[in-house]
Structure formats: C-alpha cells, structure tokens
Protein backbone atom coordinates (compact mmCIF):
# COMPACT_ATOMS: atom_id res chain seq x y z
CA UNK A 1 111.57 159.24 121.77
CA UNK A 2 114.59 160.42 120.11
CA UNK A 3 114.11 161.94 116.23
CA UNK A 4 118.01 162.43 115.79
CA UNK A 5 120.08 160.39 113.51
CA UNK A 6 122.93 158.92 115.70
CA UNK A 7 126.50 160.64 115.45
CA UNK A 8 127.91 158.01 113.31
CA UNK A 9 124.57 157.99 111.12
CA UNK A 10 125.29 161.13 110.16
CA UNK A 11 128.60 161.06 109.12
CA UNK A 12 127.92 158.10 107.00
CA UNK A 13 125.05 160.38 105.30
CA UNK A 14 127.18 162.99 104.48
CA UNK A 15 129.72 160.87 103.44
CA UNK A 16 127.25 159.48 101.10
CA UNK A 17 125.88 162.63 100.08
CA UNK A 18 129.29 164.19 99.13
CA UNK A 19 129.60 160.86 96.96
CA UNK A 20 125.98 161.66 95.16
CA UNK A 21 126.95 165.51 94.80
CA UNK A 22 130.07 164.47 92.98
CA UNK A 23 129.66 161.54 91.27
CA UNK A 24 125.73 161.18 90.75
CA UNK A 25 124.10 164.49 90.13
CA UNK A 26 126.68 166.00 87.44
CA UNK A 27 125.82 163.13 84.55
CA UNK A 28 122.20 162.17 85.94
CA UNK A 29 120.19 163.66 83.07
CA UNK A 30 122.69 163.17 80.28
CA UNK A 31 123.22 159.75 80.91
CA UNK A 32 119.63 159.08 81.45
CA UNK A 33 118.61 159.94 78.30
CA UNK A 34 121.32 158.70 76.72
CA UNK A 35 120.70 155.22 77.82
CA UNK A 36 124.53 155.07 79.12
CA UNK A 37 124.94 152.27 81.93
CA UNK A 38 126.70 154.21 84.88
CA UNK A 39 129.92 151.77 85.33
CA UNK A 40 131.53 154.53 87.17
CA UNK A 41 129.01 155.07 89.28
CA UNK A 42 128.51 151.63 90.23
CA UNK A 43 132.83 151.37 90.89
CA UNK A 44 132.14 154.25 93.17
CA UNK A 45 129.54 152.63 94.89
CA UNK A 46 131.95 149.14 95.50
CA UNK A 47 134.88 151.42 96.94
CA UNK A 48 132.15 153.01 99.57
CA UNK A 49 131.51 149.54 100.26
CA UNK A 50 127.70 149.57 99.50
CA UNK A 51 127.37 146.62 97.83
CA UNK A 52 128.14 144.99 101.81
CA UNK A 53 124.80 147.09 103.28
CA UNK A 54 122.93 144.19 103.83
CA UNK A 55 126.06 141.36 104.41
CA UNK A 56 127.11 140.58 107.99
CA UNK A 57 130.42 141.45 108.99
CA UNK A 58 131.88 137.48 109.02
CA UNK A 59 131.42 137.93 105.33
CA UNK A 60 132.65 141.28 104.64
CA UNK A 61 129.77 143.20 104.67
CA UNK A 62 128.82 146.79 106.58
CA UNK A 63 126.05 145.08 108.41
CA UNK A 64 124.08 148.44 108.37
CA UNK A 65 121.41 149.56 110.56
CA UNK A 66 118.03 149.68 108.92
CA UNK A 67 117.89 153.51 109.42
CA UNK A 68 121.68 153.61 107.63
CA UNK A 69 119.81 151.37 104.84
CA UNK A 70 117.22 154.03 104.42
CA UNK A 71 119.61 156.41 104.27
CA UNK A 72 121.68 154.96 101.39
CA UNK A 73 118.56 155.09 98.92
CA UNK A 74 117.45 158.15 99.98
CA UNK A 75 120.55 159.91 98.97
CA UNK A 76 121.23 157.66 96.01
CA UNK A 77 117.69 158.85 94.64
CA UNK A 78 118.10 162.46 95.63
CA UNK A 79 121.12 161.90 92.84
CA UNK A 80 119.23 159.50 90.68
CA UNK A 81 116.96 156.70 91.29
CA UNK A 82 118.02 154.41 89.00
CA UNK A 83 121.07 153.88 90.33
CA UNK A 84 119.40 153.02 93.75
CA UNK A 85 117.81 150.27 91.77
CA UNK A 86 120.97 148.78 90.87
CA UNK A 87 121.67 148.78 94.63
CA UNK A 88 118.60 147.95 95.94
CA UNK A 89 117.84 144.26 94.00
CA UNK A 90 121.17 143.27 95.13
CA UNK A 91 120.89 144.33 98.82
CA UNK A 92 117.27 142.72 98.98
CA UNK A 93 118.72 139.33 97.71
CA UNK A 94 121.63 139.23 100.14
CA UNK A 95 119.68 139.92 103.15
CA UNK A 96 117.12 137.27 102.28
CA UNK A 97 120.49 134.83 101.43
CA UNK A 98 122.08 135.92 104.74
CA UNK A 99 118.68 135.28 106.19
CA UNK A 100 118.03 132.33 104.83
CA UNK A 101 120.73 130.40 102.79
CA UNK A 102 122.40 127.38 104.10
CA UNK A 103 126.28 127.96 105.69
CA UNK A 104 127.62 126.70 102.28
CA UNK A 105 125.70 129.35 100.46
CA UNK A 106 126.19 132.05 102.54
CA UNK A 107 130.43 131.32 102.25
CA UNK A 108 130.05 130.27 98.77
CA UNK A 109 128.44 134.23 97.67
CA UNK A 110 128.33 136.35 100.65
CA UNK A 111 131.68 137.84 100.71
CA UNK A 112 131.94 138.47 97.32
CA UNK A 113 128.80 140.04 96.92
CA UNK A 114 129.48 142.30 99.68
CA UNK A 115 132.81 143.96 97.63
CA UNK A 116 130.58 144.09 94.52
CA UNK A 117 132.49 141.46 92.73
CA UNK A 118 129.49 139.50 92.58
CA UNK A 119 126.18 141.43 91.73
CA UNK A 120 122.75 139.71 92.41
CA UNK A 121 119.08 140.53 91.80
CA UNK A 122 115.30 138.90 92.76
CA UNK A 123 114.00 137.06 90.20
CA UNK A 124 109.70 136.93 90.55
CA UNK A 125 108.06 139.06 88.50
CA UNK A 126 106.47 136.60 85.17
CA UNK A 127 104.20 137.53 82.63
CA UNK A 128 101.40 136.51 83.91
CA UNK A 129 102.15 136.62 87.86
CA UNK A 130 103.24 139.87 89.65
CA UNK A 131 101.26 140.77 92.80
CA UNK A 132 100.30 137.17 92.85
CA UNK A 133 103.22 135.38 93.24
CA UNK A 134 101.65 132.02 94.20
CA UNK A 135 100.62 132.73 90.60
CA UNK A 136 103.76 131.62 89.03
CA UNK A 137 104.12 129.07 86.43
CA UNK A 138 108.05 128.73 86.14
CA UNK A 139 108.43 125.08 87.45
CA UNK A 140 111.66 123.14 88.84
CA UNK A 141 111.57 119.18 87.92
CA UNK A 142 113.90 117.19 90.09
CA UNK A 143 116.20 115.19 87.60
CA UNK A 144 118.56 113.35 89.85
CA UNK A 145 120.78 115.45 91.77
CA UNK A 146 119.75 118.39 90.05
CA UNK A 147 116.30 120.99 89.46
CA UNK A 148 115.88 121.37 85.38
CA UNK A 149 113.97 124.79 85.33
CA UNK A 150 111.39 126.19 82.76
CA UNK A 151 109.75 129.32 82.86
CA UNK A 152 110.02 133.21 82.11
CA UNK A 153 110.90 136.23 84.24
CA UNK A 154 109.56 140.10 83.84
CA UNK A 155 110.93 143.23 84.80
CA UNK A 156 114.54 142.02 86.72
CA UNK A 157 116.91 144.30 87.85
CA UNK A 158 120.07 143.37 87.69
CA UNK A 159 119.56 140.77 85.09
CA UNK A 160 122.55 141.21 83.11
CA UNK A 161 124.51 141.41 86.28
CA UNK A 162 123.33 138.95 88.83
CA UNK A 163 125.71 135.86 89.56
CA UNK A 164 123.65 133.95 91.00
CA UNK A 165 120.27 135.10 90.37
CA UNK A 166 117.48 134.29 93.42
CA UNK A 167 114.85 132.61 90.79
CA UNK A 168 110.99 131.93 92.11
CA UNK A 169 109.77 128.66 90.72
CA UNK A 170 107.21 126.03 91.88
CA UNK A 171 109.05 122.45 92.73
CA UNK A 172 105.58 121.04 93.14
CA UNK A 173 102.90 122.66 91.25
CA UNK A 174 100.34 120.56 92.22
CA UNK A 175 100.36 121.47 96.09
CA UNK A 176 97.13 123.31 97.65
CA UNK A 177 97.97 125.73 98.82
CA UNK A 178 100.30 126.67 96.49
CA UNK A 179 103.03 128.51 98.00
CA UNK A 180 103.98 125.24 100.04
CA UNK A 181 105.23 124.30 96.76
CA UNK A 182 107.37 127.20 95.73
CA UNK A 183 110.92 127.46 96.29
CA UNK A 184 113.64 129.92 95.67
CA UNK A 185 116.63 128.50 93.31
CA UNK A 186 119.80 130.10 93.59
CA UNK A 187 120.63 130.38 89.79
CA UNK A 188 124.50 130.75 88.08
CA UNK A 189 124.76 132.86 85.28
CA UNK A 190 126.69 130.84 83.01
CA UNK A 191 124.11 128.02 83.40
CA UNK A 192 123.13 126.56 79.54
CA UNK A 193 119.49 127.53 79.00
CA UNK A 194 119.58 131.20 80.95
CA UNK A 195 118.88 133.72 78.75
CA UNK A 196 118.38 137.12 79.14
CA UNK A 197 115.95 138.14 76.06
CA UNK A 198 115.47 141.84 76.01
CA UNK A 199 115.47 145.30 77.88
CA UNK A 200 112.03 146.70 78.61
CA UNK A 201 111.98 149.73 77.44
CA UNK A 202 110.61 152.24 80.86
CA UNK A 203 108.95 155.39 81.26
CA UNK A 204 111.61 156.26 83.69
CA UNK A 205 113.77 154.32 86.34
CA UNK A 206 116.96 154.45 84.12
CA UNK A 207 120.13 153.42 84.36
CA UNK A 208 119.30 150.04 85.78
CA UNK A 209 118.21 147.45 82.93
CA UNK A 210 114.56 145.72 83.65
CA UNK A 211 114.73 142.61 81.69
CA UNK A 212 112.85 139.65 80.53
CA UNK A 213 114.95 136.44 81.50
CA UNK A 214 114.21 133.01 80.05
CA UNK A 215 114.85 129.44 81.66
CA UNK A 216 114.82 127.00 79.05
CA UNK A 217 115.61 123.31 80.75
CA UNK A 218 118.20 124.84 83.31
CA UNK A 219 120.25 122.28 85.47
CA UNK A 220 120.54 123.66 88.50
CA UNK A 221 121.97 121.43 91.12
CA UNK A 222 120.67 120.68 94.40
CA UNK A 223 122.64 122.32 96.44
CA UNK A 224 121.53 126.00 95.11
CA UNK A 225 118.21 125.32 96.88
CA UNK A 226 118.29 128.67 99.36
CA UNK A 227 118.51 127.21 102.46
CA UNK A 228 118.44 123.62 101.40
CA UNK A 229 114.94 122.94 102.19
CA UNK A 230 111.84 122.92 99.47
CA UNK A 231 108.43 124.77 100.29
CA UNK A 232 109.85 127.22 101.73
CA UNK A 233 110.47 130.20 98.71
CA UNK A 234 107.65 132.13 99.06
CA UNK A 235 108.00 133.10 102.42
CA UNK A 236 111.66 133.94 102.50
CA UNK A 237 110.96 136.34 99.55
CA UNK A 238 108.11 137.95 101.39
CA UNK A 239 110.45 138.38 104.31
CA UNK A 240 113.31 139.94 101.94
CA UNK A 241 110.86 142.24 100.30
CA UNK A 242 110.22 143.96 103.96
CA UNK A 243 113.49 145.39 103.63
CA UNK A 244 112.41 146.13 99.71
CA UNK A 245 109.25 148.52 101.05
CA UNK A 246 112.40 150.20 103.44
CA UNK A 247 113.89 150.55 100.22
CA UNK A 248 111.31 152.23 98.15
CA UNK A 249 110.09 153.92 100.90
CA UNK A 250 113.75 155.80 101.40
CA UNK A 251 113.87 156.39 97.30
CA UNK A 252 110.49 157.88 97.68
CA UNK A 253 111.99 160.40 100.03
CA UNK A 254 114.95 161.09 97.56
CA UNK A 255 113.04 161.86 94.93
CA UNK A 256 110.57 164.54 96.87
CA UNK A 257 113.70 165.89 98.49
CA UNK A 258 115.28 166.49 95.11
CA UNK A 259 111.93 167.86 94.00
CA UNK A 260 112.03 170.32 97.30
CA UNK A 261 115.21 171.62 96.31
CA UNK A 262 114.63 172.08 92.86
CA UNK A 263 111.38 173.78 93.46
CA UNK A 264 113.12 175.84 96.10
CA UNK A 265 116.10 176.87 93.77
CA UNK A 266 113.79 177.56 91.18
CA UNK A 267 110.84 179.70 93.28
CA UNK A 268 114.07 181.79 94.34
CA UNK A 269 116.14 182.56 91.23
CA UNK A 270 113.02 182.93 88.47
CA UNK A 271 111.27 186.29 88.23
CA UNK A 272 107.91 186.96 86.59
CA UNK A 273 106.10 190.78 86.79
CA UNK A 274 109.09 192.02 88.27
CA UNK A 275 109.86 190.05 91.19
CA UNK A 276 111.19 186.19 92.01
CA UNK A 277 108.32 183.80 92.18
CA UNK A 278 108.55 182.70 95.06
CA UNK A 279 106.81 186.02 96.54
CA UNK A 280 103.75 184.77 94.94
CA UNK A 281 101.11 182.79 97.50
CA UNK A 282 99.89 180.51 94.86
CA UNK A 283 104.13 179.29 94.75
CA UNK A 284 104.28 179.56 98.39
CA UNK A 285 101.83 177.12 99.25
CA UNK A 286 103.23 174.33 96.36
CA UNK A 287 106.42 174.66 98.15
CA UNK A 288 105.05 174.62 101.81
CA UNK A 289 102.93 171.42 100.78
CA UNK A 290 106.19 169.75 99.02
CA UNK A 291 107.74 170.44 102.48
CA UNK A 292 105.10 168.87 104.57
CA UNK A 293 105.40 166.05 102.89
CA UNK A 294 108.89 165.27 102.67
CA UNK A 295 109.01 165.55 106.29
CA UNK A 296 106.26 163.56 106.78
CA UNK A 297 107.34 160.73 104.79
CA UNK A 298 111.23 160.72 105.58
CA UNK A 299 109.86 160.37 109.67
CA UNK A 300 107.41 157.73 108.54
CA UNK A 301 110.04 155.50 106.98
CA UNK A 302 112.69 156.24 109.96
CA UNK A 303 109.87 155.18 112.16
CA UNK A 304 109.67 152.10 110.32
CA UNK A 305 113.57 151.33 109.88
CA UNK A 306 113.62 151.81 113.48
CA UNK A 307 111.32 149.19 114.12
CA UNK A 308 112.82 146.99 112.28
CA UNK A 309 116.13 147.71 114.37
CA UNK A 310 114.73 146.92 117.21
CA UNK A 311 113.59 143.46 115.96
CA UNK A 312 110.19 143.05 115.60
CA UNK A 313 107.49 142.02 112.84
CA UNK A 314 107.14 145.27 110.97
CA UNK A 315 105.44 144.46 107.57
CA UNK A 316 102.81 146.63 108.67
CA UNK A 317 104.92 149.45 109.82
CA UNK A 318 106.91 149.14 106.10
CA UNK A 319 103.83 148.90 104.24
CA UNK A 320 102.59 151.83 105.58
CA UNK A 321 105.43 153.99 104.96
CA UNK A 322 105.69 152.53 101.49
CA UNK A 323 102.44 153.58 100.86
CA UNK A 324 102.99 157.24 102.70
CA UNK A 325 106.15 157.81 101.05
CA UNK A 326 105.38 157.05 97.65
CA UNK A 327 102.29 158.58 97.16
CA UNK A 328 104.21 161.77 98.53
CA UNK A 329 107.33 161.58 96.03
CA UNK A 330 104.28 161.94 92.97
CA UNK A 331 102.70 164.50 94.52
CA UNK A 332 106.29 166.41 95.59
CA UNK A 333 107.15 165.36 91.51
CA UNK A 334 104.16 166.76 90.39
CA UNK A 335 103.83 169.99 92.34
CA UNK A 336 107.94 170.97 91.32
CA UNK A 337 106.55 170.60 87.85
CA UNK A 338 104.21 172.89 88.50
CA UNK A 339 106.10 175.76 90.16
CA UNK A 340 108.61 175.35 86.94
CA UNK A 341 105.89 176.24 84.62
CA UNK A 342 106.67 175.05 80.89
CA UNK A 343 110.55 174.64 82.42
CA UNK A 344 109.25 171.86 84.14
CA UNK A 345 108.25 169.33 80.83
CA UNK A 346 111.38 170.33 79.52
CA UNK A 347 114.51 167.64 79.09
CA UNK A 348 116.89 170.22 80.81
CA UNK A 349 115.84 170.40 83.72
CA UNK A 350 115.92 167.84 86.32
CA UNK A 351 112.09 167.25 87.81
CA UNK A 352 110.93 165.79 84.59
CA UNK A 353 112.86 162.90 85.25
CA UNK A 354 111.78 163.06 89.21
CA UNK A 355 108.68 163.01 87.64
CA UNK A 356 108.85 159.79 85.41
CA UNK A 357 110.90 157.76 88.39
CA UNK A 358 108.10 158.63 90.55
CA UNK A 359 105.22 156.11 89.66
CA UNK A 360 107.35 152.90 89.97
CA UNK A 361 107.23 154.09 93.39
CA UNK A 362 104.02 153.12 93.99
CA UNK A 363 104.06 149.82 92.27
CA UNK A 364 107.60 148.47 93.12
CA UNK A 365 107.37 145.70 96.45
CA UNK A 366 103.70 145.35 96.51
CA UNK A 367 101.69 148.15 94.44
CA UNK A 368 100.04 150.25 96.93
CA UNK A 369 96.53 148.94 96.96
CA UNK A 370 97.34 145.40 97.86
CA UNK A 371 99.86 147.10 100.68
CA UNK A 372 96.53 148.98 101.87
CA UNK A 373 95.07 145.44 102.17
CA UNK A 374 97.66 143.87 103.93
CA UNK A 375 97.86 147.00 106.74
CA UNK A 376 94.22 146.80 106.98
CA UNK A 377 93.94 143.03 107.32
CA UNK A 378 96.79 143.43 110.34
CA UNK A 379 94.33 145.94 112.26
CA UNK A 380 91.16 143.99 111.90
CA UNK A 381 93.57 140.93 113.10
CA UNK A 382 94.91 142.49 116.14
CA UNK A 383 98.85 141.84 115.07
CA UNK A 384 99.55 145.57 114.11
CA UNK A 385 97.56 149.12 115.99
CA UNK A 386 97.66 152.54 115.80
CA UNK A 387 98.79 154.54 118.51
C-alpha cells in the first residue's frame, strides 16, 4: 500500500498549481461576479495541454492517469470551480468518445479536441428527465440516411462551446425496457435547428454557462451515431459519467482545501479580545474538523482513481467517494464561513463563493441519494465489499 503520489505526479501538480496561483486565483471573485467568461483562462488551460487529459496519445492527447485526472480538478477548484466545469464536460465526453466512438469518429474529433480547438460537452439533462435518464423524451426519427432530432436539453456545460455536442435521445421510444432504445448522437454545432435558448441563471458554479439547448427537426447523419451501433447510449454515458463522479469527487476536494486555507489564514491573522483567533478552542476544533475531512476525502477519491488505474469496475468505489467528498466540501464551506464570522457572507472574501459552488457538488453525476442506492444495491449483490 503506497499513499504517495508518484514522482512525475507530483511535478505535474505543482506545475498545475503554479498555473492556478497565477492565472486562476488573482481574478476568481471579480470575474465571478461579474459574469466575465474566463477566455484567458481557458487559453491557459489549451497551452498546458488539458484539454488532451482524457485523449489517447495516437490522437494527441496526455492520456492521464486517473489519479493525474483527479488531480487536475482538484487544483482547478482550489482556484475556482467553475472553470473545472469547463474542463470537466469536455474531458467526460472524450473519454466516453475514445471509449466508445467508431475509428472514423475518434480521427474525425479526437485530436482536435485534445489541443482545445474543438470543445465538447454531455448533453442529458431535459426538463423533465435528470436522474432518470431512461426518462427522456428527445427522440431521433430515421429519415433516410440521416436521424431528424426533436427535443430539449437542461443545464449543459459547454453549450455554447461544444462542436460536436454528445446528445441523449431515444431512436426507438417504444422499446421496454427503455434504455435499449436510447442512443447517443454525436451533434455539429452549425446543424439548422440547434439552438441554444438561454443561460440559467446559478446560485454559484460560474464561469461556465449551464444552458437550455433546443433540437428542433435536426438532420443529423448516420454516421454521428457514437460508435455506429443503436441501443447502445445509455450505457456508454453511464460508463463516461464514472470518470464524471472522479471528477466531482476531486472538485469536492478543491473546494474544502481552499476552504482549509482560508480558514487557516484567517484563524491566524484576525484578532478578537486581544489575541488571534485561532487561540480560541471553539476555532480550533472548526479548523481541526475542516482538516479531517479534507484528508479524508482527498484519500477516498485517490483510492478510487487508483482503482480505476488498475482496471477494474469501480462505480461503486466512485460513487462512494462522490458521496464522501462532496458532502465534506459543504461542510469544509460551511465551517470556513463560520470561523470568518460576518467576513464570511461578505462578497470580498473568497469562502462565500466556496460556499455557493459547494451544493452542485452533491447533485452533479448522480445526486447523492440515488449514488447511496446504487453502492448499497452493489453490497447486497455481492459485486462491490467493504474491507
């Protein structure tokens, strides 16, 4: 059992954390709440190459180890967690293309989507379907040659970006059960009939639009089936979104490591009845318990990149680290707000926003109940144990 990040792990995190420090972290909370996209940010991120973390070499991509995965969100949300989202949709898409798409596809979009020329997203979310995805009413009619698609999308990241954009849809809506009738359609951009509508205006995760995307009679041809086969969507988007609970799980642990060190900063440098408050037991024990369960939940989702490294089924290993990891970034959120007294629901300082990018946490990739489900389901089954 070895706990260490490898030689060349580390050097790639402090690589990336000199990036955050000087790129991220100085125009976080103006450009926040100024609504400002962060183009510079995202050129910064295409020079590092990040846009390639989940693209195999052949195509120009870092092929990164799932712990190096982790890593990149982690740090990315210790700066500011939007960003990570920008990152994140796209890296989740071209894992499940490189996964999953035929050899056209993958030469077709994977090497430019692993310089950042090309920007993708995941495209499930509806209306009136998000845990339930076999819920979905956006259908695909085969015309010919082509799909002609009709439905709506909620809450996409990327939206504005994505060329081509991973869409959900059901190309027979009549089959029982119903996710042997859902496929994934590779979508272009410039396609007559793709809209995006609106922004959704957030509580936090900014930086990164969430939009509402329309498909009115899109022609989509044939051959932007992912991997050429119908019936076969909902599972390769369930198999992407493993590397989407790695993903949240690692922005969890940015956020309550930003919290930490603001907390920690703070408990040093402010004095109340004559001495710094961190001498105070009542501020002691926020800031031990913020500690505990950073730690906790940055081994938890290391644990579970690891697994993932070494190749086997790990949905239950991700889940639970989701779960873990999120749950600790409110509470780490929550207790920094705490120790910064009325500082702390001010707009100039930093853990207000830590503390509005925190809930998503618990929702994003499966909200945390259903993910309690699933790991309970996998005990009871046999296919997952403790210890």
């Amino acid at each position: 059992m070895d706990f260490q990040l490898s030689d060349e792990q580390k050097m790639y995190r402090d690589t990336l954390r000199a990036f955050v420090d000087k790129e991220i972290v100085p125009v976080a909370k103006e450009w926040e709440h100024s609504g400002r996209y962060p183009t510079e940010i995202v050129e910064g991120m295409k020079r590092l190459g990040l846009f390639g973390l989940a693209v195999p070499e052949e195509y120009g991509g870092l092929a990164a180890d799932t712990v190096s995965f982790a890593l990149t969100f982690e740090e990315i949300s210790r700066g500011w967690m939007g960003i990570a989202g920008i990152l994140g949709s796209h890296s989740v898409s071209c894992w499940m293309l490189a996964r999953h798409g035929t050899d056209e596809q993958k030469q077709r979009y994977l090497p430019a989507l692993a310089s950042g020329e090309r920007r993708t997203g995941i495209a499930l979310t509806e209306p009136g379907a998000g845990t339930d995805l076999q819920g979905i009413r956006t259908t695909a009619r085969r015309d010919g040659d082509d799909y002609v698609v009709d439905g709506t999308k909620m809450w996409i990241t990327n939206a504005r970006y994505a060329d081509p954009l991973p869409v959900l849809v059901k190309t027979d809506p009549k089959a029982e059960p119903a996710h042997k009738g859902m496929s994934i359609l590779l979508v272009p951009a410039d396609t007559p009939g793709f809209t995006v509508t609106q922004d959704i205006g957030k509580l936090g995760y900014k930086g990164t639009e969430s939009c509402e995307v329309v498909l009115d009679g899109v022609r989509v041809p044939e051959s932007q089936l992912l991997g050429g086969v119908e019936g076969r969507g909902l599972q390769q988007a369930l198999s992407s979104l493993e590397t989407g609970r790695i993903n949240i799980a690692a922005r969890s642990v940015g956020i309550a490591q930003r919290a930490y060190d603001e907390a920690l900063s703070y408990a040093r440098d402010r004095t109340a009845f004559g001495q710094a408050i961190g001498e105070f037991q009542a501020v002691q024990l926020r800031l031990a318990e913020i500690a505990v369960k950073l730690q906790a939940a940055r081994l938890m989702t290391y644990w579970a990149a690891s697994r993932m490294d070494d190749g086997v089924r790990m949905d239950t290993e991700s889940g639970m680290a989701k779960i873990f990891a999120s749950e600790a970034a409110l509470d780490c959120a929550t207790d920094a707000m705490r120790i910064h007294g009325g500082y702390g629901y001010s707009t100039e300082f930093e853990v207000e926003r830590l503390y509005r990018d925190a809930p998503l946490m618990s929702i994003g990739e499966g909200t945390n109940d259903v993910l309690r489900g699933v790991v309970a389901k996998a005990l009871l089954g046999g296919t997952a144990s403790i210890g």
